[in-house]
C-alpha atoms as a PDB file:
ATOM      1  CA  UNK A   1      99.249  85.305 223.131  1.00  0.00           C
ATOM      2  CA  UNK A   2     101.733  87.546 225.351  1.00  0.00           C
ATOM      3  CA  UNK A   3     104.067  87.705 222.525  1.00  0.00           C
ATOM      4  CA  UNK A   4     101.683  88.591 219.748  1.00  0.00           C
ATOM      5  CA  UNK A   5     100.158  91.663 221.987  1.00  0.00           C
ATOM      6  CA  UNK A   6     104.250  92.486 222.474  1.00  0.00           C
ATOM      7  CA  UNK A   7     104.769  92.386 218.682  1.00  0.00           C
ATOM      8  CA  UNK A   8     101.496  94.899 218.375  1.00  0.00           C
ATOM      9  CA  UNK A   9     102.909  96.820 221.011  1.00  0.00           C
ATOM     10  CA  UNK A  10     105.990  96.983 219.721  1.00  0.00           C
ATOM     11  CA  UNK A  11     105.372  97.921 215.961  1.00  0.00           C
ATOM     12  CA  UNK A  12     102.506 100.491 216.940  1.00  0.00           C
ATOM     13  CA  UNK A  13     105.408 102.289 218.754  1.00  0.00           C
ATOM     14  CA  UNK A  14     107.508 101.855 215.577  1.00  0.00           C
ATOM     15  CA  UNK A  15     104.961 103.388 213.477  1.00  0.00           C
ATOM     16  CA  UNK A  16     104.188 106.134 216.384  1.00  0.00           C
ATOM     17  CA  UNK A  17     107.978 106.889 216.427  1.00  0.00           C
ATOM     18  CA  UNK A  18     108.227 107.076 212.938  1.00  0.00           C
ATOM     19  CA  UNK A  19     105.363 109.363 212.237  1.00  0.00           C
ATOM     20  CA  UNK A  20     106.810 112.050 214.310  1.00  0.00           C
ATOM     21  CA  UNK A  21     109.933 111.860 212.910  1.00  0.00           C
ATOM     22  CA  UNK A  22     108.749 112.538 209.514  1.00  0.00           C
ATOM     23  CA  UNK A  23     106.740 115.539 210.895  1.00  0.00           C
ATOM     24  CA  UNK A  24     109.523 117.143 211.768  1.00  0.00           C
ATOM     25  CA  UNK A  25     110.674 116.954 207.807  1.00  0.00           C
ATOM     26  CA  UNK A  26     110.106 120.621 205.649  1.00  0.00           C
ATOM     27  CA  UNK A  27     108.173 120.965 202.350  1.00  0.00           C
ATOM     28  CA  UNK A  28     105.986 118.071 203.745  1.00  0.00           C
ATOM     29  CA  UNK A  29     102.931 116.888 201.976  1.00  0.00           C
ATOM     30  CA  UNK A  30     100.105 115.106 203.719  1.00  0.00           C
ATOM     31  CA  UNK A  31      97.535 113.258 202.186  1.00  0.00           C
ATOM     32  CA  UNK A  32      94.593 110.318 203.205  1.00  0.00           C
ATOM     33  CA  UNK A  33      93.360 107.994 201.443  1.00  0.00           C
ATOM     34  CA  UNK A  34      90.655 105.373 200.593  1.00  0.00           C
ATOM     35  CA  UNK A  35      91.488 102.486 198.484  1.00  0.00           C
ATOM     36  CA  UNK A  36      91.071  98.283 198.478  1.00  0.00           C
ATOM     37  CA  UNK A  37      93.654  95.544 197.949  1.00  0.00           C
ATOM     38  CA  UNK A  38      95.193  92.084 198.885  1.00  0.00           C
ATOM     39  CA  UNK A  39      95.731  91.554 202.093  1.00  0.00           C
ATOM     40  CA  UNK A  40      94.351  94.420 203.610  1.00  0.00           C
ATOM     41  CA  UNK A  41      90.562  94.540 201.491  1.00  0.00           C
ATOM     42  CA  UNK A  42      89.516  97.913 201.996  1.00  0.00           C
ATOM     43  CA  UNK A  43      90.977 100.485 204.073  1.00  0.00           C
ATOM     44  CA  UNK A  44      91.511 104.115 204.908  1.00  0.00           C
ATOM     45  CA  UNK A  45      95.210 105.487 204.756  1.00  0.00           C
ATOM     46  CA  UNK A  46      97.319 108.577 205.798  1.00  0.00           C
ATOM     47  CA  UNK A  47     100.702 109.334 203.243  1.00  0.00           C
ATOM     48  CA  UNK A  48     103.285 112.340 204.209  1.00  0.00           C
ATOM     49  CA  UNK A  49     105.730 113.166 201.230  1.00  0.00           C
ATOM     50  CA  UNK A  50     109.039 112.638 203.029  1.00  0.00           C
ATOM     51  CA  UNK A  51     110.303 114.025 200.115  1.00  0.00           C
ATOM     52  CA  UNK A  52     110.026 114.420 196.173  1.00  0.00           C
ATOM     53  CA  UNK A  53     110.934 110.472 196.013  1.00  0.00           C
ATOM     54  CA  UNK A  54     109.344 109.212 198.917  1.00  0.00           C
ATOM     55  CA  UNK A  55     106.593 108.412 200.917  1.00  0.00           C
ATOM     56  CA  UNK A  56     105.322 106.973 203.982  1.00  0.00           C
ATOM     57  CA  UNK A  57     101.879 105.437 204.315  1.00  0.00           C
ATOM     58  CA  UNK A  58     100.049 104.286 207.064  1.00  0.00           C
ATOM     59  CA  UNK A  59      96.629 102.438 206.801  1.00  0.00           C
ATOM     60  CA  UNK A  60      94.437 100.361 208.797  1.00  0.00           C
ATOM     61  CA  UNK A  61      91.552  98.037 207.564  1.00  0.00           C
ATOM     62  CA  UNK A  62      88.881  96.782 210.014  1.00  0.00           C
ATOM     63  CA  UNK A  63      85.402  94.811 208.397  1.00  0.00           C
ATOM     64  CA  UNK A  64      83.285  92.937 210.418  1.00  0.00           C
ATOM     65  CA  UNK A  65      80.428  90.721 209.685  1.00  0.00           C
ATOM     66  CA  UNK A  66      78.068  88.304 211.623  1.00  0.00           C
ATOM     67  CA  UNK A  67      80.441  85.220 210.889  1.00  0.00           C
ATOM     68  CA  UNK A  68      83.667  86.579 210.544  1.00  0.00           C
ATOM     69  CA  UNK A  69      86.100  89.373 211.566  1.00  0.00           C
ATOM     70  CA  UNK A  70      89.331  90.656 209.686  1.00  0.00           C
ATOM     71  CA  UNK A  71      91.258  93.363 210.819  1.00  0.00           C
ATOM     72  CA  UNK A  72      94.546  94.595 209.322  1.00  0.00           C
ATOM     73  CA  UNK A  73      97.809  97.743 209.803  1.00  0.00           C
ATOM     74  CA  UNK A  74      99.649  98.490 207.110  1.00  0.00           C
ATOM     75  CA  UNK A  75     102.941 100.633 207.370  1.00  0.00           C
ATOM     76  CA  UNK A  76     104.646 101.452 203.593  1.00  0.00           C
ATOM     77  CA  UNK A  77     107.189 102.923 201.833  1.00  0.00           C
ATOM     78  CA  UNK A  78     107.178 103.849 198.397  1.00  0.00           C
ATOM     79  CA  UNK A  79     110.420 105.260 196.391  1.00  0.00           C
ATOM     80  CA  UNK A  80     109.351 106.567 193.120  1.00  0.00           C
ATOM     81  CA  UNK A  81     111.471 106.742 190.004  1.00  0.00           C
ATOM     82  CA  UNK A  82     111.014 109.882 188.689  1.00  0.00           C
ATOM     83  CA  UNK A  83     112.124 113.151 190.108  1.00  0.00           C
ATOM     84  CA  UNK A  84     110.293 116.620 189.944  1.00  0.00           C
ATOM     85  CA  UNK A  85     109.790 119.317 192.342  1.00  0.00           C
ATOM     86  CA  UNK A  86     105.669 119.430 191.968  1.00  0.00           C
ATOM     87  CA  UNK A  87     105.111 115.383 192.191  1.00  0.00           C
ATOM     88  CA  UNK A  88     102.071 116.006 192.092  1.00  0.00           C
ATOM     89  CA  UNK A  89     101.769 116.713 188.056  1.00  0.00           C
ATOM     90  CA  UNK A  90     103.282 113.153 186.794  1.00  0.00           C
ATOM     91  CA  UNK A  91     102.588 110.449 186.783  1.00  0.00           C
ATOM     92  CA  UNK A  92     105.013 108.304 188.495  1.00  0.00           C
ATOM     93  CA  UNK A  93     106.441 104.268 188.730  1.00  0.00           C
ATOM     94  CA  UNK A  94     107.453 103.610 192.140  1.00  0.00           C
ATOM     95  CA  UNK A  95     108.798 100.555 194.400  1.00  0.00           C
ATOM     96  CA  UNK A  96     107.552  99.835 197.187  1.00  0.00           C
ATOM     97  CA  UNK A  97     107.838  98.091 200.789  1.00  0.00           C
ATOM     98  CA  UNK A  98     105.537  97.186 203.481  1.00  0.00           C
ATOM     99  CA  UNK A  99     104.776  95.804 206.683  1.00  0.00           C
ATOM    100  CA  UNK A 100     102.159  94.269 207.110  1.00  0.00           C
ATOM    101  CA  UNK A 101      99.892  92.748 210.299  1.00  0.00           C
ATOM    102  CA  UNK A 102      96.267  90.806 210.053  1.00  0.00           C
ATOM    103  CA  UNK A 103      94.178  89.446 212.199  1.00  0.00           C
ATOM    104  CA  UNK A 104      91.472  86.981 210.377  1.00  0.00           C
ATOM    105  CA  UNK A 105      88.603  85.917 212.485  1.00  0.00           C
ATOM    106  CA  UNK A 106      86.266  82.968 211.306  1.00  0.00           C
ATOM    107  CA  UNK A 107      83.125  81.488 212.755  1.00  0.00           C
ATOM    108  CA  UNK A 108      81.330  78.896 210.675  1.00  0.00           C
ATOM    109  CA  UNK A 109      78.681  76.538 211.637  1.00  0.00           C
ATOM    110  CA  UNK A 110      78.905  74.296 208.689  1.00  0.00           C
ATOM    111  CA  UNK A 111      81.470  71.532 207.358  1.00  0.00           C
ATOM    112  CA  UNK A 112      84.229  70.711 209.453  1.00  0.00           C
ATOM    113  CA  UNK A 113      86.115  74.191 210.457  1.00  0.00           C
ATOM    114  CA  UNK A 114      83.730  75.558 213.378  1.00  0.00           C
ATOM    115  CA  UNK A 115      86.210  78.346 214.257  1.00  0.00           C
ATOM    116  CA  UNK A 116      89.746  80.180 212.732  1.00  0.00           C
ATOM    117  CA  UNK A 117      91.759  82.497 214.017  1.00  0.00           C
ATOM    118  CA  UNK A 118      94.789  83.790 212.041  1.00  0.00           C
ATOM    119  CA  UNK A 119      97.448  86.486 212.755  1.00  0.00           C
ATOM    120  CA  UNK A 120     100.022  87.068 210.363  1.00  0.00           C
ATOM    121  CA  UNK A 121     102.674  89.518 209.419  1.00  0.00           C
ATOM    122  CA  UNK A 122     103.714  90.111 205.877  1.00  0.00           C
ATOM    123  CA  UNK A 123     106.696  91.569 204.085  1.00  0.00           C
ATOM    124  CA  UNK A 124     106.102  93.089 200.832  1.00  0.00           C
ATOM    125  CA  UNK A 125     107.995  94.545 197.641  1.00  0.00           C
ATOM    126  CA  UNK A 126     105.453  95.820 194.820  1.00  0.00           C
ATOM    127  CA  UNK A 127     105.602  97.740 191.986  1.00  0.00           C
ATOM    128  CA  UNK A 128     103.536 100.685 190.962  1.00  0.00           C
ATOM    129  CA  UNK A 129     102.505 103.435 189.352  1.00  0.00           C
ATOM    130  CA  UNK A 130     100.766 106.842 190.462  1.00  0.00           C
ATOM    131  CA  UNK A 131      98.253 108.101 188.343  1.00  0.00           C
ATOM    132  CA  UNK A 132      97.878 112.037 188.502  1.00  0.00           C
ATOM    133  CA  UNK A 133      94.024 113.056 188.335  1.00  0.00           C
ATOM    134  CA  UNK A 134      94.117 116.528 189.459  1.00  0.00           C
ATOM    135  CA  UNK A 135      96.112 118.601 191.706  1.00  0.00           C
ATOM    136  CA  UNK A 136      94.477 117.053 194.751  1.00  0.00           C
ATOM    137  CA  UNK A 137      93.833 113.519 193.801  1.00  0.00           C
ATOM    138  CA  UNK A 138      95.989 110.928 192.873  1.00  0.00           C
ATOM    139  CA  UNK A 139      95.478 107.230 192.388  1.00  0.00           C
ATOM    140  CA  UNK A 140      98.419 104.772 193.308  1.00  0.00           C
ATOM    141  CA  UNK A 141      98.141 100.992 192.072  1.00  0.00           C
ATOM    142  CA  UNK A 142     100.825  98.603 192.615  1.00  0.00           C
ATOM    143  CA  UNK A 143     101.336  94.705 192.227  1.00  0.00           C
ATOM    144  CA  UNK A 144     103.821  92.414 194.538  1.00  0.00           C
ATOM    145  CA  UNK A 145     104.115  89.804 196.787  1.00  0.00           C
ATOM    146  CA  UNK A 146     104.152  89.256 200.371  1.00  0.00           C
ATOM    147  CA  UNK A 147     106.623  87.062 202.295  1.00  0.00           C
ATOM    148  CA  UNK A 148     104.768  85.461 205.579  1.00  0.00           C
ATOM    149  CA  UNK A 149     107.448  85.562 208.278  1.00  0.00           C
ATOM    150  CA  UNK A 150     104.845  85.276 211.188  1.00  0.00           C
ATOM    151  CA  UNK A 151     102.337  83.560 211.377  1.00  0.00           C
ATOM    152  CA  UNK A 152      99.990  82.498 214.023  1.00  0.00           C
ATOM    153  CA  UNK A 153      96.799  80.146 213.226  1.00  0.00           C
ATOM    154  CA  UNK A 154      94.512  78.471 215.807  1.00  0.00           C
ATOM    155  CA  UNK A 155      91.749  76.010 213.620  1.00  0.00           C
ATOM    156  CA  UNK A 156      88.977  74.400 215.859  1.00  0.00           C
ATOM    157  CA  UNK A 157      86.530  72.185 215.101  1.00  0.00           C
ATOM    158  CA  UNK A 158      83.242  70.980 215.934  1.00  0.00           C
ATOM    159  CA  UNK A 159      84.591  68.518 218.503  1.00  0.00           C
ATOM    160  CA  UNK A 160      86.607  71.193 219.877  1.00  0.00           C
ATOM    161  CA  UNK A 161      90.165  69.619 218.887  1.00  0.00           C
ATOM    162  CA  UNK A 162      92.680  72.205 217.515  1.00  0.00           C
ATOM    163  CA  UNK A 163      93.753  71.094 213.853  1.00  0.00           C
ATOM    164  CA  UNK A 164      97.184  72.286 212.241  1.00  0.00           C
ATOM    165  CA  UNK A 165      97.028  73.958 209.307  1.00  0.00           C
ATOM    166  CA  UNK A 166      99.569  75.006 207.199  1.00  0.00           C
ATOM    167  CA  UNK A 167      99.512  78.648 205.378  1.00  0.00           C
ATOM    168  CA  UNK A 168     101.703  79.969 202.127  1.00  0.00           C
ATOM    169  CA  UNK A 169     105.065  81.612 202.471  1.00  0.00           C
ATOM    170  CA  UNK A 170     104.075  83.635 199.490  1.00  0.00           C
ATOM    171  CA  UNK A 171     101.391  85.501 198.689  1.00  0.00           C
ATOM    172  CA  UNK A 172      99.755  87.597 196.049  1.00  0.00           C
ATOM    173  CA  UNK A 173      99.305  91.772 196.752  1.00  0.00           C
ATOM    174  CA  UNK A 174      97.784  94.411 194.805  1.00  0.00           C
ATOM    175  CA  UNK A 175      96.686  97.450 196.010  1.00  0.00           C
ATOM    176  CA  UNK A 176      94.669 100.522 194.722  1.00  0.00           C
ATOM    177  CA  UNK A 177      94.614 103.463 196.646  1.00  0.00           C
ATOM    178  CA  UNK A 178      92.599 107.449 195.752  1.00  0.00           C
ATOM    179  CA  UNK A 179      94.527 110.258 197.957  1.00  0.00           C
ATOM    180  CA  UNK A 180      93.674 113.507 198.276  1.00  0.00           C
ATOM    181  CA  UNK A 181      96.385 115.823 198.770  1.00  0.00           C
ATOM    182  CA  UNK A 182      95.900 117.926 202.525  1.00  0.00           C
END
């Protein structure tokens, strides 16, 4: 548990750090976003051009419901193709990379699983394309996958007794996102 609030700790300073580095960056442009995608369902986003080629995005996905909680952080790169000094009027392929940290809360009263509790962190490399809709929005899809290289999973069941359970190294991502250019 100690090292898991550490890790938090330690990557919200990353991405605190890293933020205010980039601000300090000219010809910046800032943008949030609303979008939905694998791992991280729906979630609201902030993206600062670093430059023509690049940007950062930051996004954070919390849902809750009356059986089950997920809540995720998302910190990504994306390094697009193309080059043009108004980005904003193509539309673009880009790769990208993220980092990226859920927390999965389950309660279910029925079967044999009473109660779940995963935390894992993700490594991903997608590709994608940005979609130019007008000078304000864009729309970026992408499709990847996501290495697990943490992963921390508590299963309990109705007797109480914690089961193992093993999780994929490799998962599926997608990811569609609508910014609006600040």
């Amino acid at each position: 548990m100690h090292k898991t609030r550490y890790f938090k700790h330690q990557l919200l300073t990353l991405s605190f750090i890293l933020t205010i580095s980039i601000s300090s960056a000219q010809n910046t442009i800032w943008r949030v976003g609303l979008g939905a995608g694998l791992p991280d369902l729906l979630h609201l986003a902030i993206g600062y051009d670093v430059s023509p080629r690049n940007l950062i995005i930051l996004s954070g996905s919390y849902i809750s419901t009356p059986s089950s909680r997920y809540q995720g952080i998302t910190l990504r790169h994306n390094y697009f193709f193309s080059f043009s000094k108004k980005p904003e009027s193509l539309n673009r392929w880009y790769f990208g990379q993220k980092v990226n940290y859920v927390i999965d809360d389950l309660n279910r009263n029925s079967g044999e699983l009473f109660r779940s509790q995963n935390k894992t962190l993700l490594l991903g490399l997608d590709l994608g394309r940005q979609f130019h809709i007008s000078n304000r929005f864009t729309a970026n899809f992408d499709l990847g996958v996501g290495f697990n290289v943490f992963n921390e999973s508590e299963f309990i069941n109705r007797d109480g007794d914690i089961v193992d359970f093993d999780t994929n190294p490799v998962y599926f991502t997608s990811n569609l996102t609508f910014f609006y250019r600040i």
